[in-house]
Protein backbone atom coordinates (compact mmCIF):
# COMPACT_ATOMS: atom_id res chain seq x y z
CA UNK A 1 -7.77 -18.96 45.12
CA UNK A 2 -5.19 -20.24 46.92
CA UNK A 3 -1.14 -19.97 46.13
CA UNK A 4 0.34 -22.94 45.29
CA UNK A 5 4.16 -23.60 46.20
CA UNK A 6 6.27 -26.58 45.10
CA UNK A 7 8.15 -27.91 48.81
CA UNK A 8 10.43 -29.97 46.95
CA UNK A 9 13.58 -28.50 46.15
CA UNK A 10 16.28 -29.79 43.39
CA UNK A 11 19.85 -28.25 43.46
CA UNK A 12 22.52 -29.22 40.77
CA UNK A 13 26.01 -28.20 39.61
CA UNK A 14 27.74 -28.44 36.40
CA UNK A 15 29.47 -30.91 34.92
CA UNK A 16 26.45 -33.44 36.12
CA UNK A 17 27.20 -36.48 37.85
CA UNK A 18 25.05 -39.52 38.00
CA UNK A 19 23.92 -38.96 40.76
CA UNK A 20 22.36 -35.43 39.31
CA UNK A 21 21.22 -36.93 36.32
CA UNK A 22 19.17 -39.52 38.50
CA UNK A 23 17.65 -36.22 40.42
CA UNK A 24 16.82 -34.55 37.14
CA UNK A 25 14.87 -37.90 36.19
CA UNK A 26 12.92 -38.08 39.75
CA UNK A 27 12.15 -34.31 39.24
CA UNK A 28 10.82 -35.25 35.65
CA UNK A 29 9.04 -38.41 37.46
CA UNK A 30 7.21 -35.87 39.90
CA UNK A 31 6.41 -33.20 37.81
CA UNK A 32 4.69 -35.72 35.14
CA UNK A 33 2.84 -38.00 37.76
CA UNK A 34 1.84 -34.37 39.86
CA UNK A 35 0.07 -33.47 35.82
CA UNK A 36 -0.93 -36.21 35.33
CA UNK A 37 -2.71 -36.54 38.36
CA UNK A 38 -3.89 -32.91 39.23
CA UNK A 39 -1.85 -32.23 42.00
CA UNK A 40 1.01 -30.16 40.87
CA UNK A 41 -1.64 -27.13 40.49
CA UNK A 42 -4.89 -28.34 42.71
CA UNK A 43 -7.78 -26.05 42.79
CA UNK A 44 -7.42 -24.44 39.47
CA UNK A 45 -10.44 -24.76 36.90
CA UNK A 46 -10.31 -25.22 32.96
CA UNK A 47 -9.48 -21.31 32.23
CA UNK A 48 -8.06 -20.31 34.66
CA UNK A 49 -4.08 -18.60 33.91
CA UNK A 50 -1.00 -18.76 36.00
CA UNK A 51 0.16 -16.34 37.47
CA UNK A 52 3.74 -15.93 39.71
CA UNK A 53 2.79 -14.60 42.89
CA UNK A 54 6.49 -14.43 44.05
CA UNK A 55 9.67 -15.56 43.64
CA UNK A 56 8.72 -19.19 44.59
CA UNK A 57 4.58 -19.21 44.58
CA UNK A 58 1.95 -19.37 41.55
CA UNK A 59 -1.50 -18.88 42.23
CA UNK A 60 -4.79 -18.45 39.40
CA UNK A 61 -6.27 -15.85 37.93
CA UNK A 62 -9.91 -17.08 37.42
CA UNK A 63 -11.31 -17.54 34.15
CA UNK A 64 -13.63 -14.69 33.71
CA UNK A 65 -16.77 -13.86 31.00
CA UNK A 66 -16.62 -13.69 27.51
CA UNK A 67 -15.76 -10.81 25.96
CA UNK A 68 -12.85 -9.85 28.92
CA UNK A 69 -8.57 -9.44 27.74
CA UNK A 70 -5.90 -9.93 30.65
CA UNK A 71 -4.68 -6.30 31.36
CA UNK A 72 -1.20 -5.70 32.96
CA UNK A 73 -1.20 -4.18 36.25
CA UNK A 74 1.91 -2.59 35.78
CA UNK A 75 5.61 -3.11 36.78
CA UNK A 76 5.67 -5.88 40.00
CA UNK A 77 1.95 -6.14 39.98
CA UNK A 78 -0.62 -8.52 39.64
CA UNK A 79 -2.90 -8.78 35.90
CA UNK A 80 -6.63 -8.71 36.14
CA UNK A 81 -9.59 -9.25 33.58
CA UNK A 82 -11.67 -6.26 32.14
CA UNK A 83 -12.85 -4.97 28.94
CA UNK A 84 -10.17 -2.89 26.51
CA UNK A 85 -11.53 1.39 26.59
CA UNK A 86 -10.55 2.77 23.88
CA UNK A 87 -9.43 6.50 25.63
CA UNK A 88 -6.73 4.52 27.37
CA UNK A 89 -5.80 1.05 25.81
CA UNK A 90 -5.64 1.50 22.53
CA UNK A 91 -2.72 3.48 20.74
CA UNK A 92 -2.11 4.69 17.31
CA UNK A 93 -4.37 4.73 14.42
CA UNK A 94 -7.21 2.09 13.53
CA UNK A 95 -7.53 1.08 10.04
CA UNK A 96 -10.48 0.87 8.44
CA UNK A 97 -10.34 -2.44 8.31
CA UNK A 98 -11.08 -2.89 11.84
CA UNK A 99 -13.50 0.04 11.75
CA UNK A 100 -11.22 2.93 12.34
CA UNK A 101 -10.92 5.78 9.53
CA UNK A 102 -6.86 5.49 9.49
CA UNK A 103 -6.45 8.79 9.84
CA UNK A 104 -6.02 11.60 12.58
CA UNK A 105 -7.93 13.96 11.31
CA UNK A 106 -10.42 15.73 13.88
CA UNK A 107 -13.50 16.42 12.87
CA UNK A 108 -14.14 19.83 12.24
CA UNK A 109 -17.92 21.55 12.58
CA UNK A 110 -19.17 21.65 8.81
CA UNK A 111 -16.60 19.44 7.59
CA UNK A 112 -17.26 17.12 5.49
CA UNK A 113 -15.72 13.27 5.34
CA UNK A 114 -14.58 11.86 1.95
CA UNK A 115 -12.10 8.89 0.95
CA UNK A 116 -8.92 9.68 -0.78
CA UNK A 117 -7.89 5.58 -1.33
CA UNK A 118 -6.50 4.75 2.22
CA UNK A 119 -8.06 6.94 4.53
CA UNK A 120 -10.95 9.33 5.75
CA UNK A 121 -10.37 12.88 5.44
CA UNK A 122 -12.25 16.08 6.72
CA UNK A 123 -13.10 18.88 3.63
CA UNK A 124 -12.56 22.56 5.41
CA UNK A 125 -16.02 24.14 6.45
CA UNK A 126 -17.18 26.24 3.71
CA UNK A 127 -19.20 29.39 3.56
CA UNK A 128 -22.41 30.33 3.05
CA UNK A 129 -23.55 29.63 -1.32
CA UNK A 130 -20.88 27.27 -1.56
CA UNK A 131 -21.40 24.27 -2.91
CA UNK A 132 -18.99 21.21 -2.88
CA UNK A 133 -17.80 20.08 -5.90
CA UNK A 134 -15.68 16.85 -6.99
CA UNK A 135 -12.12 17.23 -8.27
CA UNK A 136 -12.70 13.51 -9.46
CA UNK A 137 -10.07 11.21 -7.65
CA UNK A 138 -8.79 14.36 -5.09
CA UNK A 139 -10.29 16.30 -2.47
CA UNK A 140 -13.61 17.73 -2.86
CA UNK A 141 -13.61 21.73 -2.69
CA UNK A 142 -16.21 24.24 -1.80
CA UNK A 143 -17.08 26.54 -4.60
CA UNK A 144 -19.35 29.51 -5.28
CA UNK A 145 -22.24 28.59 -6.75
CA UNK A 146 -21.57 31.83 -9.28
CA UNK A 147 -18.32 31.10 -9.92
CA UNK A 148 -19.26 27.87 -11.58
CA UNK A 149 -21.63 29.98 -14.05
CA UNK A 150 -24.93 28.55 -13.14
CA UNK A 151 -27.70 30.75 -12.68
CA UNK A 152 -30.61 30.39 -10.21
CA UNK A 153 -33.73 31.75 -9.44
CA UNK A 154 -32.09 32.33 -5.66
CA UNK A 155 -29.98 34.71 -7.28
CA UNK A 156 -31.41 36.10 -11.12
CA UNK A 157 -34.92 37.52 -10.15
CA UNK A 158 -37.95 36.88 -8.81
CA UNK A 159 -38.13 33.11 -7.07
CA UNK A 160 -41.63 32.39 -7.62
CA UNK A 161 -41.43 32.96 -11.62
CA UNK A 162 -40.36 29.98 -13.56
CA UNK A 163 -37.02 30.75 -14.58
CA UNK A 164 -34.17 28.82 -16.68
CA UNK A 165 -30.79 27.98 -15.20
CA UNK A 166 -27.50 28.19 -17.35
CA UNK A 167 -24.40 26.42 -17.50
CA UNK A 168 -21.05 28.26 -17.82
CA UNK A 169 -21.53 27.77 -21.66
CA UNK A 170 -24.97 29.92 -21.35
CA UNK A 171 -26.38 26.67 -22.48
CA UNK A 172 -29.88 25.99 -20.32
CA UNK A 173 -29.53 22.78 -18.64
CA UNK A 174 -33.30 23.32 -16.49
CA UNK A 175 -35.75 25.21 -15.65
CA UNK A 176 -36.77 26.17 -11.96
CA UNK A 177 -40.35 26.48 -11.27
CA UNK A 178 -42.15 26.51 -7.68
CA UNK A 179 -44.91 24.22 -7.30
């Protein structure tokens, strides 16, 4: 698209005279009739932004698809359209509102996620017969299954006998049987 320059130039000094305050009402005069009629900017289309050029010129930048966010070009340069990535453009943390976990918590390998009210958090990775337990409204920790005081076939005898498991109580909360 084409720059567009204004020719016409207005120059006025303080205190105004009457004679400035008539050029002030024929630069008013212009501006509104050029709107009015399309010829202040011609050859811009509905969408389109302005843009200075220079100093003294204003050209378009053309309305683009759906879906596209004016991105700076950087100091002294011109804007263009294009879509927002999200390795470059975007900064800080996303709440979970907008489909971020509000946290910066990387994930580890065997982690697991949990809430703790405002945010996603990662568990530590825990070892092998662990099982994770709640803590109610904190973080949920690994334990060992022994430590807890159950008992399982896995670990009291033969695993293709029916056997009971045990609470921490020695109170016998099921039976395991292979079927």
């Amino acid at each position: 698209m084409a720059s567009r320059s204004r020719s016409k130039k207005y120059e006025l000094e303080w205190p105004l005279d009457a004679q400035q305050m008539e050029q002030i009402d024929e630069m008013f005069r212009d501006l509104f009739e050029d709107l009015a009629n399309g010829s202040l900017f011609p050859g811009f289309a509905k969408g389109d932004i302005l843009i200075a050029t220079s100093a003294d010129e204003i050209d378009g930048l053309a309305d683009v698809a759906t879906g596209n966010v004016v991105l700076s070009g950087g100091l002294l340069e011109l804007p263009t359209y294009g879509k927002v990535t999200l390795t470059t453009h975007v900064d800080g943390v996303l709440p979970i509102a907008n489909g971020g976990t509000n946290s910066t918590a990387t994930p580890t390998d065997g982690g697991i996620v949990y809430g703790d009210g405002t945010r996603y958090q990662l568990t530590v990775v825990g070892t092998a017969d662990q099982v994770l337990t709640s803590q109610a409204a904190g973080a949920p920790t690994w334990q060992n299954v022994t430590a807890l005081g159950y008992w399982s076939p896995l670990t009291n005898g033969d695993p293709d006998a029916p056997e009971p498991i045990y609470d921490a109580d020695g109170d016998m909360i099921a039976v395991w049987t292979e079927t």
